[in-house]
PDB file of N, CA and C in Angstrom:
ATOM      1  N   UNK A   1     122.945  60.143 125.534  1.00  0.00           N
ATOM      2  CA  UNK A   1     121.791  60.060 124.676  1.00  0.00           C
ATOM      3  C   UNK A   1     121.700  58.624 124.163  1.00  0.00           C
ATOM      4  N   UNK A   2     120.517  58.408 123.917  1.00  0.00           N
ATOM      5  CA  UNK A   2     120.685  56.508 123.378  1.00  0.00           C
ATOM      6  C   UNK A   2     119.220  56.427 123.091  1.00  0.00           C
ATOM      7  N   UNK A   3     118.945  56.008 121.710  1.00  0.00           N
ATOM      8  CA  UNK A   3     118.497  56.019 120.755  1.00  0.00           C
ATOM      9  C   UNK A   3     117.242  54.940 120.565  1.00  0.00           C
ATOM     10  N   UNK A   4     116.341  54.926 120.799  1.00  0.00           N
ATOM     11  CA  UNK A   4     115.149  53.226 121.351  1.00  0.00           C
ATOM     12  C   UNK A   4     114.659  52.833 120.565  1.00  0.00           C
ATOM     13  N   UNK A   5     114.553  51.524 119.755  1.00  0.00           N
ATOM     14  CA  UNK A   5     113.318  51.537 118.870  1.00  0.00           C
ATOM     15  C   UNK A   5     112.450  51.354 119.250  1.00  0.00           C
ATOM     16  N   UNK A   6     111.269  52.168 118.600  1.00  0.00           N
ATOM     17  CA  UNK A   6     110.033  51.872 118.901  1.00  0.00           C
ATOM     18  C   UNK A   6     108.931  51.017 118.837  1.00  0.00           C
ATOM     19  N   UNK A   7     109.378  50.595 117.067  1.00  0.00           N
ATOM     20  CA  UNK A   7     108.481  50.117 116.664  1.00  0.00           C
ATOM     21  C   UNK A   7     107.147  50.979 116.270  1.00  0.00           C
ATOM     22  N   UNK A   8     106.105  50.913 116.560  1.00  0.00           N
ATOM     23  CA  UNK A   8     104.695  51.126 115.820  1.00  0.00           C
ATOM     24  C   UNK A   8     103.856  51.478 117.243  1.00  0.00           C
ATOM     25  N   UNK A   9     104.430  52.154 118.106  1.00  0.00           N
ATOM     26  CA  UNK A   9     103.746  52.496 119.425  1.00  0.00           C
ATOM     27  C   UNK A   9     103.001  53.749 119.330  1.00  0.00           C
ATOM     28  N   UNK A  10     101.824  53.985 119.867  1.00  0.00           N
ATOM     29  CA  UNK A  10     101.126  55.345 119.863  1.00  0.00           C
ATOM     30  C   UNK A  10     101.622  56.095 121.078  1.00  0.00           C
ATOM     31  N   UNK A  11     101.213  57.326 120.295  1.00  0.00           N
ATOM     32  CA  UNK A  11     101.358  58.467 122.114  1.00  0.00           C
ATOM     33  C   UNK A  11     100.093  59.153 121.809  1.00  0.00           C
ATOM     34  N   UNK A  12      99.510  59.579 123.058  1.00  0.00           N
ATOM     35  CA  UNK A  12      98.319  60.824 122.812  1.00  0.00           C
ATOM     36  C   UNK A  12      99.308  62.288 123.307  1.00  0.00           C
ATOM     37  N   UNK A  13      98.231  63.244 122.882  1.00  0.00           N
ATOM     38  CA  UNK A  13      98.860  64.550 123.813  1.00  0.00           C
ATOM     39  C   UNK A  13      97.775  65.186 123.355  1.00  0.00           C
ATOM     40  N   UNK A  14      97.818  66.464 124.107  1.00  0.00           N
ATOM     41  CA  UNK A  14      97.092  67.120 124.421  1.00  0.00           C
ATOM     42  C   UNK A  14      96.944  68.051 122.838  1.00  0.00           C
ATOM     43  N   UNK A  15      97.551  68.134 122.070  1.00  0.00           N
ATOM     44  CA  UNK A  15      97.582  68.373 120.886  1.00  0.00           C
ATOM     45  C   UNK A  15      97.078  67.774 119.923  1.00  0.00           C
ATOM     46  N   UNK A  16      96.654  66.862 119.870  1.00  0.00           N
ATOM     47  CA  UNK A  16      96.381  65.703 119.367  1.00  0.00           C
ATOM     48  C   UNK A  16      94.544  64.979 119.250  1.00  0.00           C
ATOM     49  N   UNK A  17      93.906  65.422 118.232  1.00  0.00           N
ATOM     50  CA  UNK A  17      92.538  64.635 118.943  1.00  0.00           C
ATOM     51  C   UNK A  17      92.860  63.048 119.036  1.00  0.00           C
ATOM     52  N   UNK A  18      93.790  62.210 118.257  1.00  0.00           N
ATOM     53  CA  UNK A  18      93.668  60.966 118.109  1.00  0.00           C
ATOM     54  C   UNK A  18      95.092  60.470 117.722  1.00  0.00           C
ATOM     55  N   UNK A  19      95.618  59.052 118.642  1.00  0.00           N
ATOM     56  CA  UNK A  19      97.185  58.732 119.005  1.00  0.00           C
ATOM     57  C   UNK A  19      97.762  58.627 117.587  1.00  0.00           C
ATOM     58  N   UNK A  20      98.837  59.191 117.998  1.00  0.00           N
ATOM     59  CA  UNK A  20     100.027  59.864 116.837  1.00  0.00           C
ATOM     60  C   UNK A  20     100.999  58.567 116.962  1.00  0.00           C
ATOM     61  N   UNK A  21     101.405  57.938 115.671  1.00  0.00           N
ATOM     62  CA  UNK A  21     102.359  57.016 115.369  1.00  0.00           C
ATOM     63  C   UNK A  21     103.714  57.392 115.658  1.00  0.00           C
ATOM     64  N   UNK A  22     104.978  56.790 116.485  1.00  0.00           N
ATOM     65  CA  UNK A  22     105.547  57.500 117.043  1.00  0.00           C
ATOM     66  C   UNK A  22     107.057  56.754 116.306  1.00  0.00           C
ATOM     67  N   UNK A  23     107.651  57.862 115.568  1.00  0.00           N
ATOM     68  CA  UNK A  23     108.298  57.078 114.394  1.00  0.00           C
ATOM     69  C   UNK A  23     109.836  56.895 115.121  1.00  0.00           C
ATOM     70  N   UNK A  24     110.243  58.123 115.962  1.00  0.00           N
ATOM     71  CA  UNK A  24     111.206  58.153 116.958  1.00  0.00           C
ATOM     72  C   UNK A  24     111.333  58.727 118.078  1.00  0.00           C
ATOM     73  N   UNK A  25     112.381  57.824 119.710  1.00  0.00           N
ATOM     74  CA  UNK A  25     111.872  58.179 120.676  1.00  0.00           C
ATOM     75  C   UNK A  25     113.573  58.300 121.474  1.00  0.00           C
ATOM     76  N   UNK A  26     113.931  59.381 122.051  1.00  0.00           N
ATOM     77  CA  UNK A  26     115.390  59.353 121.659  1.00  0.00           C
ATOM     78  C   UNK A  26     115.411  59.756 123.350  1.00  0.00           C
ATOM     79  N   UNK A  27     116.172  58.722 124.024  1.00  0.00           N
ATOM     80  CA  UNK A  27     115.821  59.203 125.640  1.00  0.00           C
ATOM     81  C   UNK A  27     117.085  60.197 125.905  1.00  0.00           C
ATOM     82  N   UNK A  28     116.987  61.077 126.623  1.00  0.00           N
ATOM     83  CA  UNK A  28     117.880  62.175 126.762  1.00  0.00           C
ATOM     84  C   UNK A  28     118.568  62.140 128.415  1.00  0.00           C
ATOM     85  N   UNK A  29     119.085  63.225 128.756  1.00  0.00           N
ATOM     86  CA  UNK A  29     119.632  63.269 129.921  1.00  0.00           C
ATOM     87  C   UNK A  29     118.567  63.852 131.006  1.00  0.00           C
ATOM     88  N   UNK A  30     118.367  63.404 132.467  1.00  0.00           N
ATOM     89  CA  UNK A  30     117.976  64.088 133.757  1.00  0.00           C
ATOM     90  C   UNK A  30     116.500  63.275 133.055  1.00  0.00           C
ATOM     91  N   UNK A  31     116.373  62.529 132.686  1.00  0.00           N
ATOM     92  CA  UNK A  31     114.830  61.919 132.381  1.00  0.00           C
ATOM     93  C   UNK A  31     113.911  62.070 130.844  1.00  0.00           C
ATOM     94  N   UNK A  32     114.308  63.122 130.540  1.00  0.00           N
ATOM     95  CA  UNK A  32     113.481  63.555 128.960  1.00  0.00           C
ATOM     96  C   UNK A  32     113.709  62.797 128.411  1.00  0.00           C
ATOM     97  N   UNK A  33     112.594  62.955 127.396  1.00  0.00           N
ATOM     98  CA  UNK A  33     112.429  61.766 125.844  1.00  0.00           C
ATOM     99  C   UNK A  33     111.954  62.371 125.246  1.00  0.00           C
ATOM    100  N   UNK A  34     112.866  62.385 123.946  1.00  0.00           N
ATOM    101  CA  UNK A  34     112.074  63.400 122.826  1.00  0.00           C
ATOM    102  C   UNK A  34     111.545  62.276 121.628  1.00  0.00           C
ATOM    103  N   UNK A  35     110.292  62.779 121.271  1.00  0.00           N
ATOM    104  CA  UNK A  35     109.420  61.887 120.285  1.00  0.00           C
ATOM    105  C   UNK A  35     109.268  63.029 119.246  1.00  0.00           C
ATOM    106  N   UNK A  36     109.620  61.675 117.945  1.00  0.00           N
ATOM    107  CA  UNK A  36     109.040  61.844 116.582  1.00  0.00           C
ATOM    108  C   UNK A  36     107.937  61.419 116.516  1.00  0.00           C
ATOM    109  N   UNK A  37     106.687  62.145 116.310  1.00  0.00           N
ATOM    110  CA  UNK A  37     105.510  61.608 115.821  1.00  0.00           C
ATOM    111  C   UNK A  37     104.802  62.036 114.394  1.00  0.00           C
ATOM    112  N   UNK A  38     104.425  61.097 114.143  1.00  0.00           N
ATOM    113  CA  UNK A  38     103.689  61.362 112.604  1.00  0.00           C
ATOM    114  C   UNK A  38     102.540  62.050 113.260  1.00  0.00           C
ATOM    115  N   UNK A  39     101.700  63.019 112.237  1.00  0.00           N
ATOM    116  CA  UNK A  39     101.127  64.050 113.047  1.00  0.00           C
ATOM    117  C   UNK A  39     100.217  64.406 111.575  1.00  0.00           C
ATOM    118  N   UNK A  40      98.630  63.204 112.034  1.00  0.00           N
ATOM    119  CA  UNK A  40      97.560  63.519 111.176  1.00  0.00           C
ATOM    120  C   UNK A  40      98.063  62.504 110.363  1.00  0.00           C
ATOM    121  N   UNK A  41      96.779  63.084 109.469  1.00  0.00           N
ATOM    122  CA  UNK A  41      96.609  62.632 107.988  1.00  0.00           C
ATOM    123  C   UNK A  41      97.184  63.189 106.416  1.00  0.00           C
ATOM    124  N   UNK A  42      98.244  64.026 107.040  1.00  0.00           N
ATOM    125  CA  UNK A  42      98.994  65.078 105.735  1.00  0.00           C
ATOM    126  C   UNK A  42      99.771  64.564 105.921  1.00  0.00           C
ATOM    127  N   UNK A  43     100.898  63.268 106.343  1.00  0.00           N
ATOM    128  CA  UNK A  43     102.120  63.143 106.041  1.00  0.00           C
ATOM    129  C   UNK A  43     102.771  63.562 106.871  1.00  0.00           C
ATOM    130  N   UNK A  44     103.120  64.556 107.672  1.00  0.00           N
ATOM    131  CA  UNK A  44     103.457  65.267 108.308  1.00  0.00           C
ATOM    132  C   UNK A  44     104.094  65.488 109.954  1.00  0.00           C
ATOM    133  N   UNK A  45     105.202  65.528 110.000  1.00  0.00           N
ATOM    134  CA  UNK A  45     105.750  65.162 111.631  1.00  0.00           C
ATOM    135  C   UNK A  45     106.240  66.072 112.243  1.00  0.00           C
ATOM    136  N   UNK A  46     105.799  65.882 113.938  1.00  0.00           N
ATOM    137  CA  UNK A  46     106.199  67.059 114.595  1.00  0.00           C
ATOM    138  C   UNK A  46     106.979  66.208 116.027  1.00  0.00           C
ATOM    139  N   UNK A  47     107.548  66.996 116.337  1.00  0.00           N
ATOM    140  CA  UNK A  47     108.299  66.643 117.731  1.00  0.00           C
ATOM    141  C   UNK A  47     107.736  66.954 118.730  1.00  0.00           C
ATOM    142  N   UNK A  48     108.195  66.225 119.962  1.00  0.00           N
ATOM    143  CA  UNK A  48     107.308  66.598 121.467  1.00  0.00           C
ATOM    144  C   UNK A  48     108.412  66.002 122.639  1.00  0.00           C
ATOM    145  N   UNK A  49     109.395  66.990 123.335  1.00  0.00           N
ATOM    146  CA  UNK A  49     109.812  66.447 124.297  1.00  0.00           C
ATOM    147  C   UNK A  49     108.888  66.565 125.775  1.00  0.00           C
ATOM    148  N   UNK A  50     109.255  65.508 126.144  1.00  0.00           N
ATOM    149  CA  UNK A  50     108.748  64.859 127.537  1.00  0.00           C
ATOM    150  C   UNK A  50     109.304  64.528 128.518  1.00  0.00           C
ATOM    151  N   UNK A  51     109.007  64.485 130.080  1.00  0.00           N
ATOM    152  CA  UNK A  51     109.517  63.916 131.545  1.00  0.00           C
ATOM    153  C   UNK A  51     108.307  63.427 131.832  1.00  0.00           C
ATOM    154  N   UNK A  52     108.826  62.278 132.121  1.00  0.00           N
ATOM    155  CA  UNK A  52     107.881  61.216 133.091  1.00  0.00           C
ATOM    156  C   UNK A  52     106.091  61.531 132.431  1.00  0.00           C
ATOM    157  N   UNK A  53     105.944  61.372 131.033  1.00  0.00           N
ATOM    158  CA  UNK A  53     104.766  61.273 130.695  1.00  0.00           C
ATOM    159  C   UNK A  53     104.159  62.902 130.200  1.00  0.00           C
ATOM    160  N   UNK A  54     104.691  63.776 130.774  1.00  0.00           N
ATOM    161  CA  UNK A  54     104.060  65.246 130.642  1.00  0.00           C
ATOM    162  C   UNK A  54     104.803  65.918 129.474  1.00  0.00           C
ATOM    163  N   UNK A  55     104.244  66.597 128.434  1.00  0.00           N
ATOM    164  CA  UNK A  55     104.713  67.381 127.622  1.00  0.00           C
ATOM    165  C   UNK A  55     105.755  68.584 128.352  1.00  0.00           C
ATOM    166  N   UNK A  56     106.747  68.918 128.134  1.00  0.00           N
ATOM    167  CA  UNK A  56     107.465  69.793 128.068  1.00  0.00           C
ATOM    168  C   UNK A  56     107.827  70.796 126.705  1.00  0.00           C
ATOM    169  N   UNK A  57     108.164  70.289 125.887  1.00  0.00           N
ATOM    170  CA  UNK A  57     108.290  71.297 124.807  1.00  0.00           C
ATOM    171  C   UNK A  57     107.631  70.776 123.945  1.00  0.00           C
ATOM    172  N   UNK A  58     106.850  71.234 122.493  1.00  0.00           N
ATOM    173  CA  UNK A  58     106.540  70.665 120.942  1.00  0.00           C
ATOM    174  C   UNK A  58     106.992  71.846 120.283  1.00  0.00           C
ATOM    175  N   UNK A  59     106.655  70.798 119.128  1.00  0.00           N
ATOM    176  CA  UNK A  59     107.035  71.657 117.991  1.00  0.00           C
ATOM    177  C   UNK A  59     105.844  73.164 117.662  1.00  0.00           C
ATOM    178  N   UNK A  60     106.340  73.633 116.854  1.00  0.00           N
ATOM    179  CA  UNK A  60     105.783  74.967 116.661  1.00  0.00           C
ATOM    180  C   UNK A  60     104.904  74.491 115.100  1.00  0.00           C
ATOM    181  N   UNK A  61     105.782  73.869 114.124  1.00  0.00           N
ATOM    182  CA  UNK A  61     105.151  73.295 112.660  1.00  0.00           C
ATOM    183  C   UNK A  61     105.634  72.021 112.467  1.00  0.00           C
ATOM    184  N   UNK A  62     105.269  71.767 111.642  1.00  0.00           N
ATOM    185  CA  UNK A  62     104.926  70.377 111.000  1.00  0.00           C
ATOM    186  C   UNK A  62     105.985  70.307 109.562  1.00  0.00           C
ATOM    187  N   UNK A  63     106.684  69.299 109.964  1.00  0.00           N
ATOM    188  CA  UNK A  63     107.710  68.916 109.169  1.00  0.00           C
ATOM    189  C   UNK A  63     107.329  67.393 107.735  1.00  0.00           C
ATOM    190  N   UNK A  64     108.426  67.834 106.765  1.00  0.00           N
ATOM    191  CA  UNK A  64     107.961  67.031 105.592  1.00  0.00           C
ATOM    192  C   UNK A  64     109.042  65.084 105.955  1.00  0.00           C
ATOM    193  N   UNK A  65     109.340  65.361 106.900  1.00  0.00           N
ATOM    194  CA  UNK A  65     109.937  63.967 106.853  1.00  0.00           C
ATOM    195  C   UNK A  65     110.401  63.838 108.694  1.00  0.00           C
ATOM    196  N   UNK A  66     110.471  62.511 109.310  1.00  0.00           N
ATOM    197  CA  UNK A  66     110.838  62.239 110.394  1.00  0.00           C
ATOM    198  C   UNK A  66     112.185  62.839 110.980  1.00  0.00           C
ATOM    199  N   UNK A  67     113.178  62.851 109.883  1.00  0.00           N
ATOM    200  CA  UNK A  67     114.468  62.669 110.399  1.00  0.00           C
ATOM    201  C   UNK A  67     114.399  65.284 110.419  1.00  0.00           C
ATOM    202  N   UNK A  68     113.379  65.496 109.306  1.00  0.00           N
ATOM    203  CA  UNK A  68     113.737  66.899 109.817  1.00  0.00           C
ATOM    204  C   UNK A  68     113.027  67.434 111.071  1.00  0.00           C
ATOM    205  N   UNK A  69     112.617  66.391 112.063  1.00  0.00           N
ATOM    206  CA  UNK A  69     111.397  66.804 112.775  1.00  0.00           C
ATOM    207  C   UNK A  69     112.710  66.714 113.805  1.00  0.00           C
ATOM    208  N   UNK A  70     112.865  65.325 113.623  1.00  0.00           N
ATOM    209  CA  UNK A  70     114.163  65.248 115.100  1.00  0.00           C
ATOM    210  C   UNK A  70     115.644  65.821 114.785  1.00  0.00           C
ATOM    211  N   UNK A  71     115.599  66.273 113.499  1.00  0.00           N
ATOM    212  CA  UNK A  71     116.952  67.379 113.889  1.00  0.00           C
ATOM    213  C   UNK A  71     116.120  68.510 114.134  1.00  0.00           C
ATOM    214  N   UNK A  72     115.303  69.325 114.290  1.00  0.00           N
ATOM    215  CA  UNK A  72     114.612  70.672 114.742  1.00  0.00           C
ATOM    216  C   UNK A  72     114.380  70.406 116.422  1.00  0.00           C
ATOM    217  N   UNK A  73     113.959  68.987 116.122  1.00  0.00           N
ATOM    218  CA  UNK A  73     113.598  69.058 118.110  1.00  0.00           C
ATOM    219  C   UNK A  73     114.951  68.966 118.796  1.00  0.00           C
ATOM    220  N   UNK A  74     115.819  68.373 118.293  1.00  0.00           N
ATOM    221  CA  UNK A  74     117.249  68.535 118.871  1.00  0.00           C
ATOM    222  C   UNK A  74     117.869  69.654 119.263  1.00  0.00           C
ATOM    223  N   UNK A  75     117.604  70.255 117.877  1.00  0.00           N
ATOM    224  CA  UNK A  75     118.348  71.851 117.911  1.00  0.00           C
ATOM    225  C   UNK A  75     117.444  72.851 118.925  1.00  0.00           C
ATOM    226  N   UNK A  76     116.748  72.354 119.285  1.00  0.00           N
ATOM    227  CA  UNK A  76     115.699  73.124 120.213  1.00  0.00           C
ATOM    228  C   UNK A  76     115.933  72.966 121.526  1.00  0.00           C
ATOM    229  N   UNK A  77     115.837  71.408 121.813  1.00  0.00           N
ATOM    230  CA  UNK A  77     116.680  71.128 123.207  1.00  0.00           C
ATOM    231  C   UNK A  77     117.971  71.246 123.609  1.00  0.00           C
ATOM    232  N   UNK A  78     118.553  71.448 122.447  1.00  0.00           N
ATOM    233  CA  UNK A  78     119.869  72.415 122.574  1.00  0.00           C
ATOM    234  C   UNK A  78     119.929  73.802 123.160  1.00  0.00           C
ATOM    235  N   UNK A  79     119.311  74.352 122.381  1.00  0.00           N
ATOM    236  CA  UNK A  79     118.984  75.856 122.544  1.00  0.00           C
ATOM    237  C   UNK A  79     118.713  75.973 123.892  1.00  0.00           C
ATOM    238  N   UNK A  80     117.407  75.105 124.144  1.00  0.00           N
ATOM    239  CA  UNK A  80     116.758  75.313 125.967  1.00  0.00           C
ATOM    240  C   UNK A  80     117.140  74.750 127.045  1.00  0.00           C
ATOM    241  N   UNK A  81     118.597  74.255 126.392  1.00  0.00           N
ATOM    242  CA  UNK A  81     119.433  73.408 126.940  1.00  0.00           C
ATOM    243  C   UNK A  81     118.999  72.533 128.437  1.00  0.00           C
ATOM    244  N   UNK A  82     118.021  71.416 127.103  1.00  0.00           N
ATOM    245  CA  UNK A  82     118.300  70.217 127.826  1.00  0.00           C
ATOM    246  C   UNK A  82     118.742  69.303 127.243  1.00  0.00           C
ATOM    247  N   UNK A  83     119.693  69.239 126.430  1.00  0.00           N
ATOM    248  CA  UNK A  83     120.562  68.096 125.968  1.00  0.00           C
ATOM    249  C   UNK A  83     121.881  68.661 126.885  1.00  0.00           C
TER     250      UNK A  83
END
């Protein structure tokens, strides 16, 4: 696992009417990248793992801070074991 900064980069998705600020982007094993994105205008962040550009998993809700978005998406790609 190894950890990227991002910086201030957008992502779109299909969830999304308009690009989501992408606060963390954490590249994983066999190709995935799981993203923290700020999500709207409430403050509010959700996770979205990815291969080669295509959504694979998101989040289900919307979290009150970055760091609880990417321990939920973790524990998720755990679970569906792709970490």
């Amino acid at each position: 696992m190894h950890i990227k900064d991002t910086g201030a980069h957008l992502i779109t998705w299909k969830y999304s009417n308009t690009p989501d600020r992408v606060n963390h982007a954490i590249e994983l094993d066999g190709g995935y990248t799981l993203y923290v994105v700020s999500a709207g205008e409430w403050g509010d962040y959700e996770w979205i793992l990815s291969k080669e550009g295509r959504g694979v998993l998101h989040s289900d809700d919307a979290y009150g801070s970055p760091e609880r978005a990417l321990f939920r998406g973790l524990q998720k790609c755990d679970e569906e074991n792709y970490l």
